[in-house]
C-alpha atoms as a PDB file:
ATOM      1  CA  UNK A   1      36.856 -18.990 -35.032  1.00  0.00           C
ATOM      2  CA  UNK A   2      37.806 -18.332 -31.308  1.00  0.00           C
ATOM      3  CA  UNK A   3      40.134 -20.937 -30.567  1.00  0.00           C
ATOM      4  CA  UNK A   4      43.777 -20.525 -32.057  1.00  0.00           C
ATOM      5  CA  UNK A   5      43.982 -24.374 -32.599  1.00  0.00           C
ATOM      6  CA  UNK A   6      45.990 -26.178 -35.152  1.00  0.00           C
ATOM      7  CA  UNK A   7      44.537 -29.432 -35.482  1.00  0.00           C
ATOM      8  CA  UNK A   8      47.254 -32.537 -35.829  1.00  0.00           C
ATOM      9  CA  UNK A   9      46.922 -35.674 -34.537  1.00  0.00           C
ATOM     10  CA  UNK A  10      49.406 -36.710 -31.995  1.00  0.00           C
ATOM     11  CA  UNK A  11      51.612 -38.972 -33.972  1.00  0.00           C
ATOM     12  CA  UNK A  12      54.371 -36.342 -33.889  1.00  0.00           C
ATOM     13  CA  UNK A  13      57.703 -37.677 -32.459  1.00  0.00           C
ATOM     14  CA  UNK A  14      61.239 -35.892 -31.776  1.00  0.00           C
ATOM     15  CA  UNK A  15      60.805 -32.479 -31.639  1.00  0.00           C
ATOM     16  CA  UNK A  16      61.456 -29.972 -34.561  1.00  0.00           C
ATOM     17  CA  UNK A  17      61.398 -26.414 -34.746  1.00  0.00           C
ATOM     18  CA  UNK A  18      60.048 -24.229 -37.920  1.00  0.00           C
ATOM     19  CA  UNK A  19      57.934 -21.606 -39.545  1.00  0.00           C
ATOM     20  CA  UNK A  20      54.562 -22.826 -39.377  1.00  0.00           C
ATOM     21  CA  UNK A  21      52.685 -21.047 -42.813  1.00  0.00           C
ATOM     22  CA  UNK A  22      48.788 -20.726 -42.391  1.00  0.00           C
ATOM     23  CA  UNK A  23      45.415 -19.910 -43.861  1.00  0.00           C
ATOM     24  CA  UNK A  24      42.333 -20.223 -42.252  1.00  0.00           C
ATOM     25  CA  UNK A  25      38.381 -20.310 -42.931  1.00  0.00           C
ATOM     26  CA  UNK A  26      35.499 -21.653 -41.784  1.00  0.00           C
ATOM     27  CA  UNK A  27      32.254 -23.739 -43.302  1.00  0.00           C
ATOM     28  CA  UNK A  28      28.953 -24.063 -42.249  1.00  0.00           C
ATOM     29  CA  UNK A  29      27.916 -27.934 -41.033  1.00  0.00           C
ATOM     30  CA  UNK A  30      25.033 -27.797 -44.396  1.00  0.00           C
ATOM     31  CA  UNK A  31      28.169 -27.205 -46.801  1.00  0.00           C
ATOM     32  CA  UNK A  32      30.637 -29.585 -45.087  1.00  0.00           C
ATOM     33  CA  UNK A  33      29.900 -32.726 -47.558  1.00  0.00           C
ATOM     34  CA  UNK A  34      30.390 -30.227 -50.556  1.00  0.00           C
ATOM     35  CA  UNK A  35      33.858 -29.125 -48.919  1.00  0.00           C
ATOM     36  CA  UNK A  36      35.084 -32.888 -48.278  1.00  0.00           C
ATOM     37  CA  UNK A  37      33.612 -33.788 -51.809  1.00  0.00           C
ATOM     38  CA  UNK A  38      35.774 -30.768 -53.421  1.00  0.00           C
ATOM     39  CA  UNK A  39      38.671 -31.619 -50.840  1.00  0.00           C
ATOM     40  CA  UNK A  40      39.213 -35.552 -51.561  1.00  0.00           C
ATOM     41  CA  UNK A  41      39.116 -34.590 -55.708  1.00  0.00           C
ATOM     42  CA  UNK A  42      42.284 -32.347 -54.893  1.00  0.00           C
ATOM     43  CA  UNK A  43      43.794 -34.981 -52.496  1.00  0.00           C
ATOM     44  CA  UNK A  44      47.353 -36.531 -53.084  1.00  0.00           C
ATOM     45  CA  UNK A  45      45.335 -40.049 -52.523  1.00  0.00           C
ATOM     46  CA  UNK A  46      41.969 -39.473 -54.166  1.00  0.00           C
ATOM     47  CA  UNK A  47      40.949 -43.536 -54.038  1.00  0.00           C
ATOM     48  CA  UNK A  48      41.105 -43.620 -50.194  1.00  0.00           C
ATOM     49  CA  UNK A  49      39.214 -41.476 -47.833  1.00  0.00           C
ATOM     50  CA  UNK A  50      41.122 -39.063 -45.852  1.00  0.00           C
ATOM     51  CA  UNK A  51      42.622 -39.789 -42.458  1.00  0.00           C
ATOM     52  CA  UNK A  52      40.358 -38.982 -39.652  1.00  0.00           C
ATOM     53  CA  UNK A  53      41.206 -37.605 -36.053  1.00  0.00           C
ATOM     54  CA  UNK A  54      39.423 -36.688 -32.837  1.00  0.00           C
ATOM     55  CA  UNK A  55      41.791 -35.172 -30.776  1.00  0.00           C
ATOM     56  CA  UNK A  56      41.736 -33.891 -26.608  1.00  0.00           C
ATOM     57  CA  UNK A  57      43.748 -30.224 -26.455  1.00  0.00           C
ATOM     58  CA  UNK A  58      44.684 -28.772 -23.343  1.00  0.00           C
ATOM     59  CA  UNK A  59      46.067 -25.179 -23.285  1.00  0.00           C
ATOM     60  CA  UNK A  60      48.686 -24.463 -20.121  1.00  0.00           C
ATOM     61  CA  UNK A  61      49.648 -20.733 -19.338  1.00  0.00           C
ATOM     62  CA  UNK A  62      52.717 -19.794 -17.282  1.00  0.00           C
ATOM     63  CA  UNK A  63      52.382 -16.133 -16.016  1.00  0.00           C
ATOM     64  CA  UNK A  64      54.938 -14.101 -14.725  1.00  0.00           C
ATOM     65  CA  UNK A  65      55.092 -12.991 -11.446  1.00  0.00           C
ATOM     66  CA  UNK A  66      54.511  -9.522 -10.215  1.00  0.00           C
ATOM     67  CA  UNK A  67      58.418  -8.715  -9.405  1.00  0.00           C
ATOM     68  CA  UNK A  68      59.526  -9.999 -12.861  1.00  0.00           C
ATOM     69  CA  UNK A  69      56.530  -9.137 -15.716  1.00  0.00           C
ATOM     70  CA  UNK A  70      56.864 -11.040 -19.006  1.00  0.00           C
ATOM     71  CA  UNK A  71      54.362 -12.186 -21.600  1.00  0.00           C
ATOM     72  CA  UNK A  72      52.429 -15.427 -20.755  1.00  0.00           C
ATOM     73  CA  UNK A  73      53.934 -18.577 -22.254  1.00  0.00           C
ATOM     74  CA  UNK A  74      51.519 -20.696 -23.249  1.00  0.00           C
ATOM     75  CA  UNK A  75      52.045 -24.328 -24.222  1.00  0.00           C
ATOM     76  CA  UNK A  76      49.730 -26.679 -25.760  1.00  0.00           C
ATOM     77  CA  UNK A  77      49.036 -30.724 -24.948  1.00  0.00           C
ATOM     78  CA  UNK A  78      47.678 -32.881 -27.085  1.00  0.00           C
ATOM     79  CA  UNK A  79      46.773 -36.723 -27.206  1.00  0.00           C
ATOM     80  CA  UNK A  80      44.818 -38.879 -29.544  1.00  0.00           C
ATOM     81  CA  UNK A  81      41.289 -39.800 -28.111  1.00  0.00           C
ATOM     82  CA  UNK A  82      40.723 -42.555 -30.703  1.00  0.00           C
ATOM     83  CA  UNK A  83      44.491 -44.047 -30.637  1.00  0.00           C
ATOM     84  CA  UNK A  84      45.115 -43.695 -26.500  1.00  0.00           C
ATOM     85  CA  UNK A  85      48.565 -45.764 -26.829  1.00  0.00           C
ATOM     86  CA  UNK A  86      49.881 -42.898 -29.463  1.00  0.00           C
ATOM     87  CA  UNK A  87      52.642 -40.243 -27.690  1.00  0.00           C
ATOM     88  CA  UNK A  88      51.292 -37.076 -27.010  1.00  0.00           C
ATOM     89  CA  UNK A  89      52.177 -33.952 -28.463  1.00  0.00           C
ATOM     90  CA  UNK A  90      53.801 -30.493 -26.936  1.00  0.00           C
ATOM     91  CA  UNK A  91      53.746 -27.760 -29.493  1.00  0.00           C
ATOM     92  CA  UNK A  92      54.642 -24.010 -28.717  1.00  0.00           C
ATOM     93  CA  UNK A  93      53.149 -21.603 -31.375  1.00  0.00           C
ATOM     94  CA  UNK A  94      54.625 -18.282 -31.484  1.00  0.00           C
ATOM     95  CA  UNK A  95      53.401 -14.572 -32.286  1.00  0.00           C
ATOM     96  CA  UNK A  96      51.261 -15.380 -35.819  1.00  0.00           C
ATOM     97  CA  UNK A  97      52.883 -12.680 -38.213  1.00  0.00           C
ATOM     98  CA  UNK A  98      50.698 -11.106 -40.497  1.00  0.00           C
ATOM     99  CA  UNK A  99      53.559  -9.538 -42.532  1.00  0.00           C
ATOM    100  CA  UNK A 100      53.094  -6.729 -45.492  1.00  0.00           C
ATOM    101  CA  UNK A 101      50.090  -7.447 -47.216  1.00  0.00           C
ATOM    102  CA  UNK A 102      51.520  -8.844 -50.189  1.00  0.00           C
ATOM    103  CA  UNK A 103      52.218 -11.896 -48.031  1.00  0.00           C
ATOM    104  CA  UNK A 104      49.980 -14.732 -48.914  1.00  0.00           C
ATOM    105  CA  UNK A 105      49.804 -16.685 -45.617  1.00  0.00           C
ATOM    106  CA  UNK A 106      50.043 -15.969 -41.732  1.00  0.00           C
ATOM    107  CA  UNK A 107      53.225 -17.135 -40.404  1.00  0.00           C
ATOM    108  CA  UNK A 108      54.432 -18.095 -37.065  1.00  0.00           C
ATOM    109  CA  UNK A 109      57.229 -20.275 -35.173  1.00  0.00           C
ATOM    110  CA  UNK A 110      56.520 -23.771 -34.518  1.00  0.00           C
ATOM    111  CA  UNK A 111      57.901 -26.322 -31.762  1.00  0.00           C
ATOM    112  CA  UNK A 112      56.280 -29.502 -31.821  1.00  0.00           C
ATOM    113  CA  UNK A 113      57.602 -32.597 -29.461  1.00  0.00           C
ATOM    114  CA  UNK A 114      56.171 -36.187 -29.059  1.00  0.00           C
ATOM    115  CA  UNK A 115      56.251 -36.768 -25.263  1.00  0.00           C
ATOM    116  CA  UNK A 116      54.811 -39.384 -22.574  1.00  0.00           C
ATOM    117  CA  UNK A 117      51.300 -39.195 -20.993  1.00  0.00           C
ATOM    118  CA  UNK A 118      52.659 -37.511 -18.282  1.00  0.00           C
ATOM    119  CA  UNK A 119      52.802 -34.634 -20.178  1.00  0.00           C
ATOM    120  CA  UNK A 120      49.836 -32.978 -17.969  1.00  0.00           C
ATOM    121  CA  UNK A 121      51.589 -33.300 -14.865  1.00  0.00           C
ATOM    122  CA  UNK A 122      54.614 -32.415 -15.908  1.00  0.00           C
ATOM    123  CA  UNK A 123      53.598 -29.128 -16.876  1.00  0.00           C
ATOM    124  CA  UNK A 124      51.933 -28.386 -13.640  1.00  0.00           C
ATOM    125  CA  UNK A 125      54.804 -29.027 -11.755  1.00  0.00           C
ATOM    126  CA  UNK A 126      57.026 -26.691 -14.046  1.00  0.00           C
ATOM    127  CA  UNK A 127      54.302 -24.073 -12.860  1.00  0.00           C
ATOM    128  CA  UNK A 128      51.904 -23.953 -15.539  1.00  0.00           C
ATOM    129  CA  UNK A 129      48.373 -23.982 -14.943  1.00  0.00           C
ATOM    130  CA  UNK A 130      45.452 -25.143 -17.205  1.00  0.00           C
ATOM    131  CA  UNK A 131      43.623 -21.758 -19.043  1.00  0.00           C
ATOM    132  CA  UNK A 132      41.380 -23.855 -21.495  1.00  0.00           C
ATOM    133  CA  UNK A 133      40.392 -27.494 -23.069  1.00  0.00           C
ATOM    134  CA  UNK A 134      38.784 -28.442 -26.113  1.00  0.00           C
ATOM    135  CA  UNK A 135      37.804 -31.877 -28.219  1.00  0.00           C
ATOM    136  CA  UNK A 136      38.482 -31.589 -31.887  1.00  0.00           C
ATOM    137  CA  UNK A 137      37.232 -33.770 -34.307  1.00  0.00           C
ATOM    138  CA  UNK A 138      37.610 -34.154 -38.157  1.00  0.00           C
ATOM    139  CA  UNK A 139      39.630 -34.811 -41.199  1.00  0.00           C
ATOM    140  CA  UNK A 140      43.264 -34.610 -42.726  1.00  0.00           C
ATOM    141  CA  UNK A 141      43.742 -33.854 -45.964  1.00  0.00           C
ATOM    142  CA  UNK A 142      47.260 -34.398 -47.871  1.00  0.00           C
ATOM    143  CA  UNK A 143      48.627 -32.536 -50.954  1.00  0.00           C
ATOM    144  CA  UNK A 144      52.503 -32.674 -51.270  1.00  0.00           C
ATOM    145  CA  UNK A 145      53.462 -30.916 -48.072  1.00  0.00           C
ATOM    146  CA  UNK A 146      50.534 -28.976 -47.719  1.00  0.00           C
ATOM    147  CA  UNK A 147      48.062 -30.218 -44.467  1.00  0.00           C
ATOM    148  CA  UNK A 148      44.202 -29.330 -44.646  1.00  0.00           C
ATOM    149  CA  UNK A 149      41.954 -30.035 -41.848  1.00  0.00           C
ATOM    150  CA  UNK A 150      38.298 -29.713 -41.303  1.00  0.00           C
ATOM    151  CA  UNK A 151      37.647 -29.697 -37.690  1.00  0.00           C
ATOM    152  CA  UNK A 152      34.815 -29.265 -35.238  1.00  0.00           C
ATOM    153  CA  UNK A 153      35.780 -27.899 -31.883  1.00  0.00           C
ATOM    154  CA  UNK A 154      33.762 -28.898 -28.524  1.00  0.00           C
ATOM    155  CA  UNK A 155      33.887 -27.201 -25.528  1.00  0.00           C
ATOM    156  CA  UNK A 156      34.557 -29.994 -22.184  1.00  0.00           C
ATOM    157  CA  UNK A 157      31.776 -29.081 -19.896  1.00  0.00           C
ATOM    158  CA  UNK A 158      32.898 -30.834 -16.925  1.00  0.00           C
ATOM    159  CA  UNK A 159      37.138 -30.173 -16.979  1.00  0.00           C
ATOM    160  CA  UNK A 160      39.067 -33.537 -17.558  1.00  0.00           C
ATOM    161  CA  UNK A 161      35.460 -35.270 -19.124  1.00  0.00           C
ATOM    162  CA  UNK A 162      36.257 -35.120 -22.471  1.00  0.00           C
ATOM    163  CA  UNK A 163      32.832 -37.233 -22.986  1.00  0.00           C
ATOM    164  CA  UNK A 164      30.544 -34.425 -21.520  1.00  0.00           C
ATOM    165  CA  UNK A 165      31.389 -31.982 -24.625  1.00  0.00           C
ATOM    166  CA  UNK A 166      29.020 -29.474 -26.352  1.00  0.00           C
ATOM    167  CA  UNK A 167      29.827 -28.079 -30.022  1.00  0.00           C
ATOM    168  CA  UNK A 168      31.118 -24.493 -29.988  1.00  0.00           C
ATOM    169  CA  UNK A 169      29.964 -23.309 -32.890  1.00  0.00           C
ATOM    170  CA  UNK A 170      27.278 -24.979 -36.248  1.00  0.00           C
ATOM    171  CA  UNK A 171      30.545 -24.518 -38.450  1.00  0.00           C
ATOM    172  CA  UNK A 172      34.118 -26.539 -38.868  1.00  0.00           C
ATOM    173  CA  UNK A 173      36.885 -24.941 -38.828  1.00  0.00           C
ATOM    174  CA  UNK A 174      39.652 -24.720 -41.725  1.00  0.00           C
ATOM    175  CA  UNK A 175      43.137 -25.031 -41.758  1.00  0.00           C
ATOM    176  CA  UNK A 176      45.867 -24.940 -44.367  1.00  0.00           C
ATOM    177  CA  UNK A 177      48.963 -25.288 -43.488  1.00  0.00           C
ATOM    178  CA  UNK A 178      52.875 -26.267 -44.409  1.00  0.00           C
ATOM    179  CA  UNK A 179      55.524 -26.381 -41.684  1.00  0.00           C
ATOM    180  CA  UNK A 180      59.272 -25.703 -43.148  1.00  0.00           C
ATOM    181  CA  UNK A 181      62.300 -23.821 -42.201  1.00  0.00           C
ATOM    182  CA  UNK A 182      62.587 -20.168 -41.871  1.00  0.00           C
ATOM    183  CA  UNK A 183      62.378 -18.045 -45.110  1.00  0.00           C
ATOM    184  CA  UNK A 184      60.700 -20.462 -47.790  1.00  0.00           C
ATOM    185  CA  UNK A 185      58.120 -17.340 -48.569  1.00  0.00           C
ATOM    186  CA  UNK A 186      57.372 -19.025 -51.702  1.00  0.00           C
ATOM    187  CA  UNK A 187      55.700 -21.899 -49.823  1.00  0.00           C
ATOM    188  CA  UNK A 188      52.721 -19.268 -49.644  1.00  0.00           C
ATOM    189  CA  UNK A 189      51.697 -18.761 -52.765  1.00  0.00           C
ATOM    190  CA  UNK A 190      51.393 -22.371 -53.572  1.00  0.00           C
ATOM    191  CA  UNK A 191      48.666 -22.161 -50.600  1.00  0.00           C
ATOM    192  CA  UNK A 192      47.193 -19.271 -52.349  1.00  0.00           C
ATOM    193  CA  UNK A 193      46.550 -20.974 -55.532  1.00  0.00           C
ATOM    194  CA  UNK A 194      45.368 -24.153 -53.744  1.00  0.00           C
ATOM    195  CA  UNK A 195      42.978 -22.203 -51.601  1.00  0.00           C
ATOM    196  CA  UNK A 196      41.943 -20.451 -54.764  1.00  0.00           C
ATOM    197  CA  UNK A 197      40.537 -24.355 -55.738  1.00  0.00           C
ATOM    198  CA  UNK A 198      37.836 -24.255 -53.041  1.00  0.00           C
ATOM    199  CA  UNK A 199      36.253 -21.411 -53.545  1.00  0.00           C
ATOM    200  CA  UNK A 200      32.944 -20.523 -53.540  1.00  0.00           C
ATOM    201  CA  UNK A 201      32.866 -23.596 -50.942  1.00  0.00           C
ATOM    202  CA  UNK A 202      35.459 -21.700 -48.280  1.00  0.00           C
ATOM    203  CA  UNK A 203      37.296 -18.940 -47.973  1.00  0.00           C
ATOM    204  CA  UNK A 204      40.851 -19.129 -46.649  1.00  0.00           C
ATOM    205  CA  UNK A 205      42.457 -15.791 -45.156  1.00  0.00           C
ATOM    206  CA  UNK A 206      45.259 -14.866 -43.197  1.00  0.00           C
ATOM    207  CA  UNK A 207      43.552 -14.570 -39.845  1.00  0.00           C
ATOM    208  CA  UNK A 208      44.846 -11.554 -37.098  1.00  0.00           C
ATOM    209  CA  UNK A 209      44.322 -13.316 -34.314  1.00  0.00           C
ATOM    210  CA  UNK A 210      45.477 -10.471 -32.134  1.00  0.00           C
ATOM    211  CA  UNK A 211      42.567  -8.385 -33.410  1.00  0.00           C
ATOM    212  CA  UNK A 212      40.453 -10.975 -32.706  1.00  0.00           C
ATOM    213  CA  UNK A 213      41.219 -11.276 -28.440  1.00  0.00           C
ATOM    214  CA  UNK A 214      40.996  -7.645 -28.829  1.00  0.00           C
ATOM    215  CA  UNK A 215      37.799  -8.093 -30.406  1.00  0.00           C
ATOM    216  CA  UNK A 216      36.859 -10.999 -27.983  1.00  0.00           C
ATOM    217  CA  UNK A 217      38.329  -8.790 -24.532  1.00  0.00           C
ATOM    218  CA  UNK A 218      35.948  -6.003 -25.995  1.00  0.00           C
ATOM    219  CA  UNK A 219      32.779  -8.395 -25.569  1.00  0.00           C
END
């Protein structure tokens, strides 16, 4: 999948920092009832249906100038389309780590912060400018700390109208994930053996997403 989302709804509040452990995969729309079927079965609450989110993301870059070159930071802002009175969220995701590849998930650092809906213009004024937006819709799953989500991303057609959208792909997109501190490696291969319980349905990998925007540049 193109986009490097991570699909939470944007409940968070405070602001933690941690290692964010990941696998991702992807399903076709035909097999998505088969995945949610397989999913709620494995689910820590298996009488109630899973929580349900449909999300506006905006994506804000800060380059560096041409005197002083750094990487781009890029910062993410999120808000609840279905729950407009919930704080938004500011998360920072840092450089995904593929590690060795004995290493069962990706991993990468983590910042998330609930903030007020001024979160947009705040940014701008620090500098940053808008690169991308996206609506995401789906499902949360729950099993001890471990988050799944099953998400379908739309592009915005017209920037800001998050009611003129257009699906980006005819699949949903994946996502397990735990967020702890630094060094719990063994977090990871209870993923692995999760994942391993919805197969043939999805496959979950430890994505490169830097081969992928080379990939995507090469286009």
């Amino acid at each position: 999948m193109a986009l490097p989302v991570t699909p939470i709804t944007s409940s968070t509040t405070g602001s933690t920092s941690n290692q964010e452990y990941l696998l991702q995969g992807s399903v076709y729309d035909n097999a998505l009832d088969s995945l949610l079927h397989r999913l709620r079965g494995l689910n820590d609450n298996v009488e109630t249906a899973p929580e349900r989110f449909h999300d506006h993301e905006m994506v804000y870059v800060l380059r560096s100038s041409s005197s002083n070159p750094v990487a781009p930071v890029s910062l993410r802002a999120r808000h609840a389309l279905d729950h407009p009175n919930m704080p938004w969220q500011l998360r920072y995701l840092g450089q995904a780590e593929m590690g060795d590849k004995n290493r069962s998930t990706l991993v990468r650092s983590c910042i998330d912060c609930g903030t007020s809906d001024n979160l947009s213009s705040f940014l701008v004024e620090m500098g940053f400018r808008l690169d991308h937006e996206f609506v995401v819709k789906g499902y949360l799953f729950r099993k001890g700390r471990m988050k799944v989500t099953v998400s379908k991303l739309f592009r915005v057609l017209s920037p800001g109208n998050t009611e003129d959208i257009d699906p980006i792909s005819m699949s949903h997109l994946v996502e397990l994930s735990v967020v702890a501190p630094a060094g719990q490696e063994a977090v990871g291969d209870d993923m692995r053996t999760f994942a391993e319980h919805l197969k043939p349905i999805v496959q979950m990998e430890k994505v490169d997403h830097r081969r992928l925007q080379t990939y995507q540049m090469a286009q």
